[in-house]
Protein backbone atom coordinates (compact mmCIF):
# COMPACT_ATOMS: atom_id res chain seq x y z
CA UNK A 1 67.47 -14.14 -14.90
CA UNK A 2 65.43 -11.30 -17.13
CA UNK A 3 63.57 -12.03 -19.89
CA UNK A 4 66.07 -9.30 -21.41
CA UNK A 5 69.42 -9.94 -19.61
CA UNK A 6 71.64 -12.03 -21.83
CA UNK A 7 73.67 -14.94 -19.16
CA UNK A 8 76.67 -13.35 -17.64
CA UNK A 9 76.45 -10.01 -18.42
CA UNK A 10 76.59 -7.48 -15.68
CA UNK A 11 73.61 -5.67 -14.00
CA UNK A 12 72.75 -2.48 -12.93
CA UNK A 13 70.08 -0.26 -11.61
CA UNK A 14 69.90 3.47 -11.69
CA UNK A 15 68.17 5.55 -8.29
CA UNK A 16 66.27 8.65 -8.92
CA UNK A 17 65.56 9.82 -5.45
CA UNK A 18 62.81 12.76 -5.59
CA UNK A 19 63.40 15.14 -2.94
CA UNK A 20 62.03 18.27 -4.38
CA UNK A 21 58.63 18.27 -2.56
CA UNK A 22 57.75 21.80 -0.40
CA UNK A 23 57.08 19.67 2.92
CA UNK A 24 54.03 22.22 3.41
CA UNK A 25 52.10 19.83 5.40
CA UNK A 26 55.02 19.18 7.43
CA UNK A 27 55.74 22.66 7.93
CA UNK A 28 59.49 22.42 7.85
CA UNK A 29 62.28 20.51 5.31
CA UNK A 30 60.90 16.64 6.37
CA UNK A 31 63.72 15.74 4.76
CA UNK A 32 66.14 17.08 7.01
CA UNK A 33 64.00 16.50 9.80
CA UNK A 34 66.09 14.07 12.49
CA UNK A 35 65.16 10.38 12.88
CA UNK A 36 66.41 8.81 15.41
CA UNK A 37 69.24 11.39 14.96
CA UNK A 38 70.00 11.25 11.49
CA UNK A 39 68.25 13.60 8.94
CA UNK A 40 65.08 11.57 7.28
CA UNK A 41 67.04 11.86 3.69
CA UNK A 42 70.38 10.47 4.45
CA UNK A 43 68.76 7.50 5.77
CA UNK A 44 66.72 6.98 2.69
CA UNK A 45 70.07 7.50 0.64
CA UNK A 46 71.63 4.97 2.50
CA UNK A 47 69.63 1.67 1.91
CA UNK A 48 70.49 2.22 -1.92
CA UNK A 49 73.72 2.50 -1.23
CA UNK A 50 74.15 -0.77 0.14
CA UNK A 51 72.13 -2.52 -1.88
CA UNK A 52 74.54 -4.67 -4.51
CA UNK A 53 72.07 -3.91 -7.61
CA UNK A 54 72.28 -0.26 -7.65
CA UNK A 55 74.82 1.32 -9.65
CA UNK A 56 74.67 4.71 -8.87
CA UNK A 57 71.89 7.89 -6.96
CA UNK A 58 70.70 10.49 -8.77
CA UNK A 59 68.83 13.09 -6.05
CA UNK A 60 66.36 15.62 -7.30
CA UNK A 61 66.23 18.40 -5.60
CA UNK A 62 64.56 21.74 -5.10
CA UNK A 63 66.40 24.76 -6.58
CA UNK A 64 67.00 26.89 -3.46
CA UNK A 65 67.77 23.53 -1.83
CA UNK A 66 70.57 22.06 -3.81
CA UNK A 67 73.51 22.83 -2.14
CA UNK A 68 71.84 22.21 0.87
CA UNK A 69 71.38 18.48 -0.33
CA UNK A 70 74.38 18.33 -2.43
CA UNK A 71 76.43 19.04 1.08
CA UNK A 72 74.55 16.40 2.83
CA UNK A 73 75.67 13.51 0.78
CA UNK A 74 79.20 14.84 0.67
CA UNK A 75 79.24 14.76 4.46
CA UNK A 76 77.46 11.52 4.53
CA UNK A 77 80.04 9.73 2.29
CA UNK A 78 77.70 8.74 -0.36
CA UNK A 79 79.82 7.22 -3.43
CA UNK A 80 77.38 6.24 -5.35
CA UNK A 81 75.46 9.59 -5.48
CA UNK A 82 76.64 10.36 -9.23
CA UNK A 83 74.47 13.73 -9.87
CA UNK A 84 72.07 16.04 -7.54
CA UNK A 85 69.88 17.95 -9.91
CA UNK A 86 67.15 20.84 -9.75
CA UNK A 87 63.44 19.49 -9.90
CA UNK A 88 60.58 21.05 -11.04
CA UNK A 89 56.90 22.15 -9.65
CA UNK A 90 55.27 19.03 -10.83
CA UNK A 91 55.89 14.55 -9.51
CA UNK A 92 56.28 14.10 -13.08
CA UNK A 93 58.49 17.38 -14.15
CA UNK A 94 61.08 16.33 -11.08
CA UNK A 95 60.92 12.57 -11.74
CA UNK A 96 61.79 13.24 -15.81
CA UNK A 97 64.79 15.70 -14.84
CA UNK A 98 66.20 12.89 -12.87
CA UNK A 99 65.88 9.41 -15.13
CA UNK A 100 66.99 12.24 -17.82
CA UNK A 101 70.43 12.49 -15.74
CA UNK A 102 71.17 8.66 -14.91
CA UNK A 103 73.38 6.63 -16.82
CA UNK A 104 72.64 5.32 -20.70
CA UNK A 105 74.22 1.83 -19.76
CA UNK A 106 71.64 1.23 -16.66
CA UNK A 107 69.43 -2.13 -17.18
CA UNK A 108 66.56 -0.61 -15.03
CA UNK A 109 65.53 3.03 -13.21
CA UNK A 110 64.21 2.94 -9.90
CA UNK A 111 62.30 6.21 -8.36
CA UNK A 112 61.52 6.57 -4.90
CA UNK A 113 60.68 9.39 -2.42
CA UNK A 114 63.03 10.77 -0.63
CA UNK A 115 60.83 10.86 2.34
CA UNK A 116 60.62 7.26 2.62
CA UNK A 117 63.08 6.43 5.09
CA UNK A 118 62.41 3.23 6.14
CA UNK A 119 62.89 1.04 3.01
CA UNK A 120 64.62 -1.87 3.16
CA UNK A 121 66.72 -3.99 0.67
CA UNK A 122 64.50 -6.54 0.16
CA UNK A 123 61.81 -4.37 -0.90
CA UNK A 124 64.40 -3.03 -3.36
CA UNK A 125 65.41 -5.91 -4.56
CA UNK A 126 62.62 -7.52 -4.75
CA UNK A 127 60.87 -4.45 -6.69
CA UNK A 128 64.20 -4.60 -9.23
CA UNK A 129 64.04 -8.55 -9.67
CA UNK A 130 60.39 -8.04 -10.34
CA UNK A 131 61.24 -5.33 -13.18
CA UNK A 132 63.94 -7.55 -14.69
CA UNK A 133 61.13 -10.03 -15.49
CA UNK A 134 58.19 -7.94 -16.29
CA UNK A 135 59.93 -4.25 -17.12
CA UNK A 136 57.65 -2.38 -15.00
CA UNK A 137 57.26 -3.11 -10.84
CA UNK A 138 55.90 -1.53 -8.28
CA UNK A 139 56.05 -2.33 -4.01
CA UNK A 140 52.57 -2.63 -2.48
CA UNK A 141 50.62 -3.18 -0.13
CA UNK A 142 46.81 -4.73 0.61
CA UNK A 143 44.86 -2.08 1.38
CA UNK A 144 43.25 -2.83 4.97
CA UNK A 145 40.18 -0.29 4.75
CA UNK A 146 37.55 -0.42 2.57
CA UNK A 147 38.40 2.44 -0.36
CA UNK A 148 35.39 4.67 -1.01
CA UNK A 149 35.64 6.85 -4.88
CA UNK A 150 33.77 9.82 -4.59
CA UNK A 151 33.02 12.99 -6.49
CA UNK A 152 32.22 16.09 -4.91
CA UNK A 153 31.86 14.25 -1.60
CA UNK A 154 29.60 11.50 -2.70
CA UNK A 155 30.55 7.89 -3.11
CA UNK A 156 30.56 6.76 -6.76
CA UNK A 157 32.20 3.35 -6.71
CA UNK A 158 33.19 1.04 -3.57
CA UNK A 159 35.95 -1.71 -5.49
CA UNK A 160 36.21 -4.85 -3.97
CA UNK A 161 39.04 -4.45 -1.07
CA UNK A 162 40.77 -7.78 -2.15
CA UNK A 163 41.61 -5.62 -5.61
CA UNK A 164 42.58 -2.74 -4.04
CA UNK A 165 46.54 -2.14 -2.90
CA UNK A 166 48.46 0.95 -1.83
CA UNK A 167 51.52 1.79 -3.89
CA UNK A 168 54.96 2.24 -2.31
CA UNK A 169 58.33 2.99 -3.76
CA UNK A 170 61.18 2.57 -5.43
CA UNK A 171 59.28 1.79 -8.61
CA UNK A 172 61.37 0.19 -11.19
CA UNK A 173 60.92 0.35 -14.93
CA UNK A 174 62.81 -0.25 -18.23
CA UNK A 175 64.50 3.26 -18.99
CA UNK A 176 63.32 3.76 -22.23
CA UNK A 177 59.50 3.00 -20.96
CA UNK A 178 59.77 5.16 -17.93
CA UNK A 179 61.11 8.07 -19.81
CA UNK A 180 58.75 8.00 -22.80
CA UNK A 181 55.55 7.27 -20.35
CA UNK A 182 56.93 10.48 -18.55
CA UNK A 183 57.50 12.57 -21.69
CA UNK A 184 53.70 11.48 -21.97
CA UNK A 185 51.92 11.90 -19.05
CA UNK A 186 54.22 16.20 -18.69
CA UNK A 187 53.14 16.98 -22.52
CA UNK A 188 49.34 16.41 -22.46
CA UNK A 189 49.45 17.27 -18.56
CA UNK A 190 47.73 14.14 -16.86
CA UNK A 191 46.89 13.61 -13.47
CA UNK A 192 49.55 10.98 -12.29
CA UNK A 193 49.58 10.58 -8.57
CA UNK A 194 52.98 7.91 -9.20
CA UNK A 195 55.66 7.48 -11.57
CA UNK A 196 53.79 4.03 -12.63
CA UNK A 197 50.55 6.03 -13.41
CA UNK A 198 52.52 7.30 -16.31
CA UNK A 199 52.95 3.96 -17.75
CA UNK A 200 49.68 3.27 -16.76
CA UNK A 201 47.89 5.65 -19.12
CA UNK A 202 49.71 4.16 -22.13
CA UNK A 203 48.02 0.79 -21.42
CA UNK A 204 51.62 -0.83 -20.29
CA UNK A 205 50.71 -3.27 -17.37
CA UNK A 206 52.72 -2.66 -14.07
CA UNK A 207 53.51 -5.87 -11.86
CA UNK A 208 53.16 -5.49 -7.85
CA UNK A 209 56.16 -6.96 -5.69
CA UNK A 210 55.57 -6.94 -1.54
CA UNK A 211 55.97 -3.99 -0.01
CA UNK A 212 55.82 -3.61 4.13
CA UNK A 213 53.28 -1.53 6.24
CA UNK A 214 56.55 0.02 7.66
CA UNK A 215 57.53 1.67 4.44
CA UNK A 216 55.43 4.79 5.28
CA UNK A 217 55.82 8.08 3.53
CA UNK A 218 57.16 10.70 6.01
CA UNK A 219 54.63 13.53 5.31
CA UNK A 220 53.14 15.10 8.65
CA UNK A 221 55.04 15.51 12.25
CA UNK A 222 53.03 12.43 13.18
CA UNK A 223 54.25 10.39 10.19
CA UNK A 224 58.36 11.32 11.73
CA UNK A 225 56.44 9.96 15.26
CA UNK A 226 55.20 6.90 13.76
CA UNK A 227 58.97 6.47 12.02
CA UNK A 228 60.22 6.92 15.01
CA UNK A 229 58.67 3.76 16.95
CA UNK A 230 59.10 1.47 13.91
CA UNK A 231 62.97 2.00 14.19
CA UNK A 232 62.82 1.18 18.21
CA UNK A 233 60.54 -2.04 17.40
CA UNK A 234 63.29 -2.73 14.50
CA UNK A 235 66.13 -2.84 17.02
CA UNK A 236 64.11 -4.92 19.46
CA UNK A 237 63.82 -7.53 16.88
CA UNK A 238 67.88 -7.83 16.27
């Protein structure tokens, strides 16, 4: 049980899915790119909508692409899509307009990237139990290369590898945390590369749950070819 969630009262978890990206490096929509026959964002839509702790989807989308998205989760069947709503140019303008739109009575928001298809539940609910305890979790990973910072192409800093991790999605946080640290990080313009970033720069510590090395982020033709053969080694294993 949460540190916050009084004994017997009901839970529930709000899904912003961003899908308001251009795709430039993919050179077409990725997200309505086919995998394994079914377009890469309906299959990320789905695992939320089977998993038990998610109340309802909110999709962000780009303007000239919202019907477009809108008519794919129609077709798809999706009941617990509530809203699809325009993004903007920025991560953080397009991740604000959609935990703006989910419901005042949710316990938690998760935000994940609509061109991460391969999620599972247990990385969802393991990233939402991991929230309830410590308001603010994020799926990772250990990173298996050694991570180089550099300025201007010159190293500046080698960490340790055993510190380093590589930051998946859905990231859960406490509403009113997620949407203040996002107010934050869009009016004094800061460089967040994730929604947990935000939170980050206010000096609110973010708890890592375990994320999978098949929870890639579809963002070049090879990542959709690399999608591709985790599904067929997925249905060798049933």
């Amino acid at each position: 049980m949460s540190l916050f969630q009084k004994k017997g009262e009901e839970f529930n978890c709000s899904v912003v899915v961003v899908a308001a990206g251009s795709s430039e490096r993919f050179g077409s929509d990725k997200l309505f790119a086919l995998l394994d026959g079914e377009p890469v964002l309906a299959r990320t839509i789905s695992v939320f909508e089977t998993c038990e702790s998610v109340s309802e989807i909110v999709v962000v989308a780009p303007r000239d692409g919202l019907l477009k998205i809108a008519e794919l989760c129609d077709r798809c069947g999706f009941g617990k899509v509530a809203k699809v709503v325009v993004g903007g140019d920025t991560r953080v303008e397009s991740a604000l307009s959609g935990v703006s739109e989910t419901n005042r009575r949710a316990k938690l928001i998760a935000i994940h990237d609509g061109a991460r298809p391969l999620v599972t539940r247990q990385i969802v609910e393991d990233a939402i139990d991991g929230a309830r305890w410590y308001h603010a979790a994020v799926p990772a990973i250990p990173a298996r290369d050694t991570v180089k910072l550099a300025e201007k192409d010159i190293v500046t800093e080698t960490p340790p590898r055993k510190t380093a991790f590589c930051a998946q999605t859905p990231q859960v946080f406490d509403p009113a945390l997620i949407k203040g640290a996002l107010t934050n990080a869009l009016q004094k313009d800061l460089p967040v590369t994730d929604d947990a970033s935000a939170l980050e720069a206010l000096g609110y510590p973010v708890h890592l749950t375990a994320g999978s090395e098949e929870n890639i982020k579809i963002t070049t033709p090879l990542d959709l070819s690399f999608a591709e053969a985790i599904l067929a080694a997925r249905k060798e294993r049933v």
